[in-house]
PDB file of N, CA and C in Angstrom:
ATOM      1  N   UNK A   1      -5.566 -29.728 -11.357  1.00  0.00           N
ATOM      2  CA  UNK A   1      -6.959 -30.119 -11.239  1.00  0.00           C
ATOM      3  C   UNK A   1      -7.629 -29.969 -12.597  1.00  0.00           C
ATOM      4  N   UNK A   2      -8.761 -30.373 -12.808  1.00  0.00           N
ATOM      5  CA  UNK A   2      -9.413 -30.729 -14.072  1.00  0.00           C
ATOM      6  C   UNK A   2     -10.562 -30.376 -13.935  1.00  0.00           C
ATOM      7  N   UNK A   3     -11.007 -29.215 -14.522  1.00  0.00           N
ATOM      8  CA  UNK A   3     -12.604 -28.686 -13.943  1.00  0.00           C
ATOM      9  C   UNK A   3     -13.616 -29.114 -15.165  1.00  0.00           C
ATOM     10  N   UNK A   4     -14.402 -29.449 -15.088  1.00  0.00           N
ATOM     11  CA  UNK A   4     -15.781 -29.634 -16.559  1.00  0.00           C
ATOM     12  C   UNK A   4     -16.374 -28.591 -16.717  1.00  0.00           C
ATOM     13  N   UNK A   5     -16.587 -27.591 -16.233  1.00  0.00           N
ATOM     14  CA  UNK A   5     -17.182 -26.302 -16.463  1.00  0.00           C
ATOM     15  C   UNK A   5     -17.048 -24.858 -15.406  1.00  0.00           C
ATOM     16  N   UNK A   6     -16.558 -24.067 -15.911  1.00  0.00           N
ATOM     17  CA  UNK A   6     -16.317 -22.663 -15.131  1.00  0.00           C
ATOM     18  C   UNK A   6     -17.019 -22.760 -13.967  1.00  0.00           C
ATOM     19  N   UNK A   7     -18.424 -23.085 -13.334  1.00  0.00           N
ATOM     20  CA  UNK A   7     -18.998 -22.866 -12.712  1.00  0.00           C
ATOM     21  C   UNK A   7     -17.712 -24.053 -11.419  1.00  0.00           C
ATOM     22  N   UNK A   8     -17.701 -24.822 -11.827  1.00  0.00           N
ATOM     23  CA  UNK A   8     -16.435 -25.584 -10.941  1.00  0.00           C
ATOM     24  C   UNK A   8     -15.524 -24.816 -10.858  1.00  0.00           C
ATOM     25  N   UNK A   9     -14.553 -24.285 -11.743  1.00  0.00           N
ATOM     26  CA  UNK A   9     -13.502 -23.746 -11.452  1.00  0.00           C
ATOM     27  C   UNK A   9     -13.691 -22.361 -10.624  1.00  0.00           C
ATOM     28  N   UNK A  10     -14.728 -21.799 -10.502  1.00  0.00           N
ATOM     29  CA  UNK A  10     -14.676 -20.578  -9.818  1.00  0.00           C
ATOM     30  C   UNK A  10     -15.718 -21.351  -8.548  1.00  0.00           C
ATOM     31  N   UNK A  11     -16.058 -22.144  -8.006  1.00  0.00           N
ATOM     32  CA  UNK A  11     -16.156 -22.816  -6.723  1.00  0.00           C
ATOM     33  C   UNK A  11     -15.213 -23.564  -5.850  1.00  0.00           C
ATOM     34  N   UNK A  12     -14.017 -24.036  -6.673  1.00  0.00           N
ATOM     35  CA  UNK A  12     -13.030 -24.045  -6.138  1.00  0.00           C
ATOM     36  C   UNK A  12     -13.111 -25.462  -5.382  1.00  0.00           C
ATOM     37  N   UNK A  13     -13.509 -26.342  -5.689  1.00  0.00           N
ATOM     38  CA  UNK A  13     -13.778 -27.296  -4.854  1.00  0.00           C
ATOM     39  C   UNK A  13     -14.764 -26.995  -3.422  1.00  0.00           C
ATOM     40  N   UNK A  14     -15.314 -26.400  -3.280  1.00  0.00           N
ATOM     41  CA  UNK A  14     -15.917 -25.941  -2.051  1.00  0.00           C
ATOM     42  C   UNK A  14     -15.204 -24.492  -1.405  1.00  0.00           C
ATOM     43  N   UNK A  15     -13.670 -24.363  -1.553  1.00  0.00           N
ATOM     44  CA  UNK A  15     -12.767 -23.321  -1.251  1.00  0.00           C
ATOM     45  C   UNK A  15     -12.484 -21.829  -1.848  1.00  0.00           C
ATOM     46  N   UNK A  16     -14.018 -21.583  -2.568  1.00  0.00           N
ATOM     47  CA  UNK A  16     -14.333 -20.795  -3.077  1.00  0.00           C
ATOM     48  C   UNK A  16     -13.909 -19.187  -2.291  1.00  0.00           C
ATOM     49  N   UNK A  17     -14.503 -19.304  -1.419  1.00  0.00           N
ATOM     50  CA  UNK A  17     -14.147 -18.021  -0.334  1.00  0.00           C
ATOM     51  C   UNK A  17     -13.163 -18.142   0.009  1.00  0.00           C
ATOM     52  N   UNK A  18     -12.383 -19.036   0.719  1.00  0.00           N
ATOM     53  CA  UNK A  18     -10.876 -18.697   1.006  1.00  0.00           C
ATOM     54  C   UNK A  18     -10.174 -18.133  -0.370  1.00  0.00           C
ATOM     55  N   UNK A  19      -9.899 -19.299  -1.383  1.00  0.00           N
ATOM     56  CA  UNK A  19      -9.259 -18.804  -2.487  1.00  0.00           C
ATOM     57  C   UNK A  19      -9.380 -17.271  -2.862  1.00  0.00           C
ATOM     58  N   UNK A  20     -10.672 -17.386  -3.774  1.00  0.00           N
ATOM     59  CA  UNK A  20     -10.943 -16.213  -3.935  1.00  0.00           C
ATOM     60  C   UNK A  20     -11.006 -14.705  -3.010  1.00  0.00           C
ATOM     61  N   UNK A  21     -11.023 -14.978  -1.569  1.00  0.00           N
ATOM     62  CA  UNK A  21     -10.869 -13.756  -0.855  1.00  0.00           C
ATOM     63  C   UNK A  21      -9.457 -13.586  -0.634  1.00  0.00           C
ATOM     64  N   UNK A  22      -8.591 -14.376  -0.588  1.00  0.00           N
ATOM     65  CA  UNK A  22      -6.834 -14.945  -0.493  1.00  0.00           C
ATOM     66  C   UNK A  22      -6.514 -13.631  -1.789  1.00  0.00           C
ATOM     67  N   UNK A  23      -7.377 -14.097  -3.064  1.00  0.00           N
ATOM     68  CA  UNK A  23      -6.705 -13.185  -4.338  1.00  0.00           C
ATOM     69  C   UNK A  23      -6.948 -11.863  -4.042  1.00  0.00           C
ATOM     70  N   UNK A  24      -8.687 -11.547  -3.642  1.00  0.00           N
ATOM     71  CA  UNK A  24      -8.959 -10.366  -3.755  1.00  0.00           C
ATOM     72  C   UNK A  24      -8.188  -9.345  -2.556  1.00  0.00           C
ATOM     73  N   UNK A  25      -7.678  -9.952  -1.138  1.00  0.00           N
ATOM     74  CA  UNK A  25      -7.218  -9.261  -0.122  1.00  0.00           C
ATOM     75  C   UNK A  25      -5.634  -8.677  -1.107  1.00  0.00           C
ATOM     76  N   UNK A  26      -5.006  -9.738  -1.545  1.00  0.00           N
ATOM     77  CA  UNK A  26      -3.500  -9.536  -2.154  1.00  0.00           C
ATOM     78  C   UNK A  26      -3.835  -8.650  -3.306  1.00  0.00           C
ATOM     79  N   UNK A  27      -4.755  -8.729  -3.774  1.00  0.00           N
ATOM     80  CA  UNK A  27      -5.478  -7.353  -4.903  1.00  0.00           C
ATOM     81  C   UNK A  27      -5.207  -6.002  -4.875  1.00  0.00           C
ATOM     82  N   UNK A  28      -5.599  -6.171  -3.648  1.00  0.00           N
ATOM     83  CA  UNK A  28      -6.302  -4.669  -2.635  1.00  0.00           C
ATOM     84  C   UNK A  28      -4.779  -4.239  -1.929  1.00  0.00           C
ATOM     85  N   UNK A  29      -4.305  -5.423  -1.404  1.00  0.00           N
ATOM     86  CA  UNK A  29      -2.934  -4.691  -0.997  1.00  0.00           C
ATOM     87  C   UNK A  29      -1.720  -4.294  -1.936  1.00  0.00           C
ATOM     88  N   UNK A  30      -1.984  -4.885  -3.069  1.00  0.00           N
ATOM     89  CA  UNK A  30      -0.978  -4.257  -3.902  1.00  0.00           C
ATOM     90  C   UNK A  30      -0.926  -3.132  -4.713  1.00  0.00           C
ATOM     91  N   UNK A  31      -2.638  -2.817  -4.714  1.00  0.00           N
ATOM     92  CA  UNK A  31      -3.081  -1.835  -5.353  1.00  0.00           C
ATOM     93  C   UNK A  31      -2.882  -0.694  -4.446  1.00  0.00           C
ATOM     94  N   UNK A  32      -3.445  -0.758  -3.168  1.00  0.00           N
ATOM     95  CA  UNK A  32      -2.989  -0.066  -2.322  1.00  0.00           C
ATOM     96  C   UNK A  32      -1.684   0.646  -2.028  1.00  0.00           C
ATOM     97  N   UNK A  33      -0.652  -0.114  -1.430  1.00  0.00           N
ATOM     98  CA  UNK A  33       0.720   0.087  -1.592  1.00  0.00           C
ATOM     99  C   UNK A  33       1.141   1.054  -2.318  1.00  0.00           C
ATOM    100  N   UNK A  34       1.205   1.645  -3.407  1.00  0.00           N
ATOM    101  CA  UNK A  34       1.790   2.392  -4.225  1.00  0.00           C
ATOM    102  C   UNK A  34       1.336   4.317  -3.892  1.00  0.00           C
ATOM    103  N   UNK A  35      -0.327   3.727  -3.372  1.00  0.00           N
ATOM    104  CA  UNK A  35      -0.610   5.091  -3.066  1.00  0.00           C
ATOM    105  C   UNK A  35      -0.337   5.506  -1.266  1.00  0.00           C
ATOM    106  N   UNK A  36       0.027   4.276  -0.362  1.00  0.00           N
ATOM    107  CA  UNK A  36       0.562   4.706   0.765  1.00  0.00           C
ATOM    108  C   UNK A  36       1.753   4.952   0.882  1.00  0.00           C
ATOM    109  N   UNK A  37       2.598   4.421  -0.359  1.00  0.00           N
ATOM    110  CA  UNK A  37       4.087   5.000  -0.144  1.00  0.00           C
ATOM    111  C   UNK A  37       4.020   5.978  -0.471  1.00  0.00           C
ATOM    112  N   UNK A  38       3.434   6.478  -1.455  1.00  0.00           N
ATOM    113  CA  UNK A  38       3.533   8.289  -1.886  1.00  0.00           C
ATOM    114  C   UNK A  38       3.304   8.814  -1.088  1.00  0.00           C
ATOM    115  N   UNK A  39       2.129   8.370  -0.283  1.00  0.00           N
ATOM    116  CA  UNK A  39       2.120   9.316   0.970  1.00  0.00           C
ATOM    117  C   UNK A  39       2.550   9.497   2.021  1.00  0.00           C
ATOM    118  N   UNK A  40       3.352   8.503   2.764  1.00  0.00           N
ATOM    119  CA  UNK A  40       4.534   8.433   3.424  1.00  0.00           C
ATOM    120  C   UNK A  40       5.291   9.168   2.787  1.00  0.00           C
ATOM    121  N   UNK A  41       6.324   9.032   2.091  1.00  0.00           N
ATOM    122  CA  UNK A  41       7.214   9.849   1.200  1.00  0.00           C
ATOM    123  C   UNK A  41       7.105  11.513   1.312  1.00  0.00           C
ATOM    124  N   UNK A  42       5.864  11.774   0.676  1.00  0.00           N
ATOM    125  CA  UNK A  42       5.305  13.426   0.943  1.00  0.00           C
ATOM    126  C   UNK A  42       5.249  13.674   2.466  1.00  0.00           C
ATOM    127  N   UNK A  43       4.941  12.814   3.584  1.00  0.00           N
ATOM    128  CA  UNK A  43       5.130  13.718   4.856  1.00  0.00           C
ATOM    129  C   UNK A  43       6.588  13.367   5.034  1.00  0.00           C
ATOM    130  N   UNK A  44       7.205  12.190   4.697  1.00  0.00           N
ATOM    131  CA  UNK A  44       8.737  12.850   5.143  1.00  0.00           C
ATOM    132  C   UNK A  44       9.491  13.571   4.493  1.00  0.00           C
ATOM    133  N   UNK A  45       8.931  14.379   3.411  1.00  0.00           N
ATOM    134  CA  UNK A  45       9.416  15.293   2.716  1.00  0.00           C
ATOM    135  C   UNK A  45       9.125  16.589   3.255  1.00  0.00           C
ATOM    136  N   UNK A  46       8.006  16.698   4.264  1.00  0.00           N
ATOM    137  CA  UNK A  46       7.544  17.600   4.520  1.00  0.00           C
ATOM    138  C   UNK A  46       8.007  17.993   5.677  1.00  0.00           C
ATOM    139  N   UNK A  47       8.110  16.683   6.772  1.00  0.00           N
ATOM    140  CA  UNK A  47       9.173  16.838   7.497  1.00  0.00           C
ATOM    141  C   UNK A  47      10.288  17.452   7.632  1.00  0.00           C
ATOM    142  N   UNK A  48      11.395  16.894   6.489  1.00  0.00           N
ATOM    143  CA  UNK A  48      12.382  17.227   6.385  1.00  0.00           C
ATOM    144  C   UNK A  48      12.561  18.848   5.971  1.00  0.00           C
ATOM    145  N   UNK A  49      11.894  18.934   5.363  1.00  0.00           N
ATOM    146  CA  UNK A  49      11.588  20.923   4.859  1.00  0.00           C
ATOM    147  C   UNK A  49      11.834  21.903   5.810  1.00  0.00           C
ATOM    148  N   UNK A  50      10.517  21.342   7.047  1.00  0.00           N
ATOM    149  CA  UNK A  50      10.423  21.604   8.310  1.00  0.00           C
ATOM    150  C   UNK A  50      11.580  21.722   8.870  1.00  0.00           C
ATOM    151  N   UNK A  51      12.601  20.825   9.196  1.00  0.00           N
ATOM    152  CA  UNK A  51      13.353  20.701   9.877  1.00  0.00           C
ATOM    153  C   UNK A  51      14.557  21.503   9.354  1.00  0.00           C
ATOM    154  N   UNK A  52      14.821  21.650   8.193  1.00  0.00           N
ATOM    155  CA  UNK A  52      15.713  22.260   7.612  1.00  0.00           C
ATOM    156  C   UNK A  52      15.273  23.815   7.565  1.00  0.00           C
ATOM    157  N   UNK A  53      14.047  24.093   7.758  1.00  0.00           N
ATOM    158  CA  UNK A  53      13.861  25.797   7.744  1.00  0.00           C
ATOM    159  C   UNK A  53      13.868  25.992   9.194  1.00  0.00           C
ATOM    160  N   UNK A  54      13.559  24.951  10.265  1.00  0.00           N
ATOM    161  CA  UNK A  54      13.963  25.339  11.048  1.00  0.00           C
ATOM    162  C   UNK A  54      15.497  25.634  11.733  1.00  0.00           C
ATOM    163  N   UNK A  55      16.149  24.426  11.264  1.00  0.00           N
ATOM    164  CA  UNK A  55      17.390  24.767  11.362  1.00  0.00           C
ATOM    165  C   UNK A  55      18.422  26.036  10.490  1.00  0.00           C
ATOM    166  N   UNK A  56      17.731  26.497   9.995  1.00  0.00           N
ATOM    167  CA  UNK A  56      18.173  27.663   9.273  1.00  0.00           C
ATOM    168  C   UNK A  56      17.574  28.999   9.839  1.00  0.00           C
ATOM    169  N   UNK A  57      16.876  28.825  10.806  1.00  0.00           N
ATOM    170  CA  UNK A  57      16.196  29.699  11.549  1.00  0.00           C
ATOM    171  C   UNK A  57      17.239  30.144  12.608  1.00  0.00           C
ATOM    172  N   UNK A  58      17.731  28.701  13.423  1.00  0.00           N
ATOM    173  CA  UNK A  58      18.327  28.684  14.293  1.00  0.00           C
ATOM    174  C   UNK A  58      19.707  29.468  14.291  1.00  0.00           C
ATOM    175  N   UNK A  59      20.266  28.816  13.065  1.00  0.00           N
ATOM    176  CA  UNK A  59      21.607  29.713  12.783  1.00  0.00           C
ATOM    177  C   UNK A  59      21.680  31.428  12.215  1.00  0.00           C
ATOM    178  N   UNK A  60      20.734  31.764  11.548  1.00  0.00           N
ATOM    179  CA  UNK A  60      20.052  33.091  11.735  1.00  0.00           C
ATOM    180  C   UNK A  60      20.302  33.844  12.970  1.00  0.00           C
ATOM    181  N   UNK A  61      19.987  32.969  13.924  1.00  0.00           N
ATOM    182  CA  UNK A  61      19.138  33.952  15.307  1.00  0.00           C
ATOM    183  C   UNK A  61      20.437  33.783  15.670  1.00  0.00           C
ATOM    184  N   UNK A  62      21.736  32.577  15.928  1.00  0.00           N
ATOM    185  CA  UNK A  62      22.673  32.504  16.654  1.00  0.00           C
ATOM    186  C   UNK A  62      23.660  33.172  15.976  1.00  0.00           C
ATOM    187  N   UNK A  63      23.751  33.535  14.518  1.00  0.00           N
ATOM    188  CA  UNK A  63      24.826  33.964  14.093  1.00  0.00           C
ATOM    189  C   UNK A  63      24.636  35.415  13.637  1.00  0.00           C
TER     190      UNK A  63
END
């Protein structure tokens, strides 16, 4: 496409809001992402801790 002035190219042909909310949603989720995997990650780390002191509990008490 061939715009004559910015004020066109950031209206988008009329498709201003789709486009532009299309970029800003994929923005937000990629930015996002990085800090929900860390935090996933840290509770199944925390999990696993759990589970392993408990199971070390267990063999304690049985052995």
């Amino acid at each position: 496409m061939n715009w004559h002035s910015p004020a066109e190219f950031f209206a988008m042909g009329g498709y201003a809001l789709y486009v532009w909310g299309s970029f800003g949603v994929c923005a937000a989720a990629l930015a996002l992402e990085p800090f929900l995997l860390s935090r996933r990650r840290r509770s199944i780390l925390r999990s696993l801790r759990r589970h392993a002191a408990a199971e070390r509990m267990d063999q304690e008490v049985v052995g």
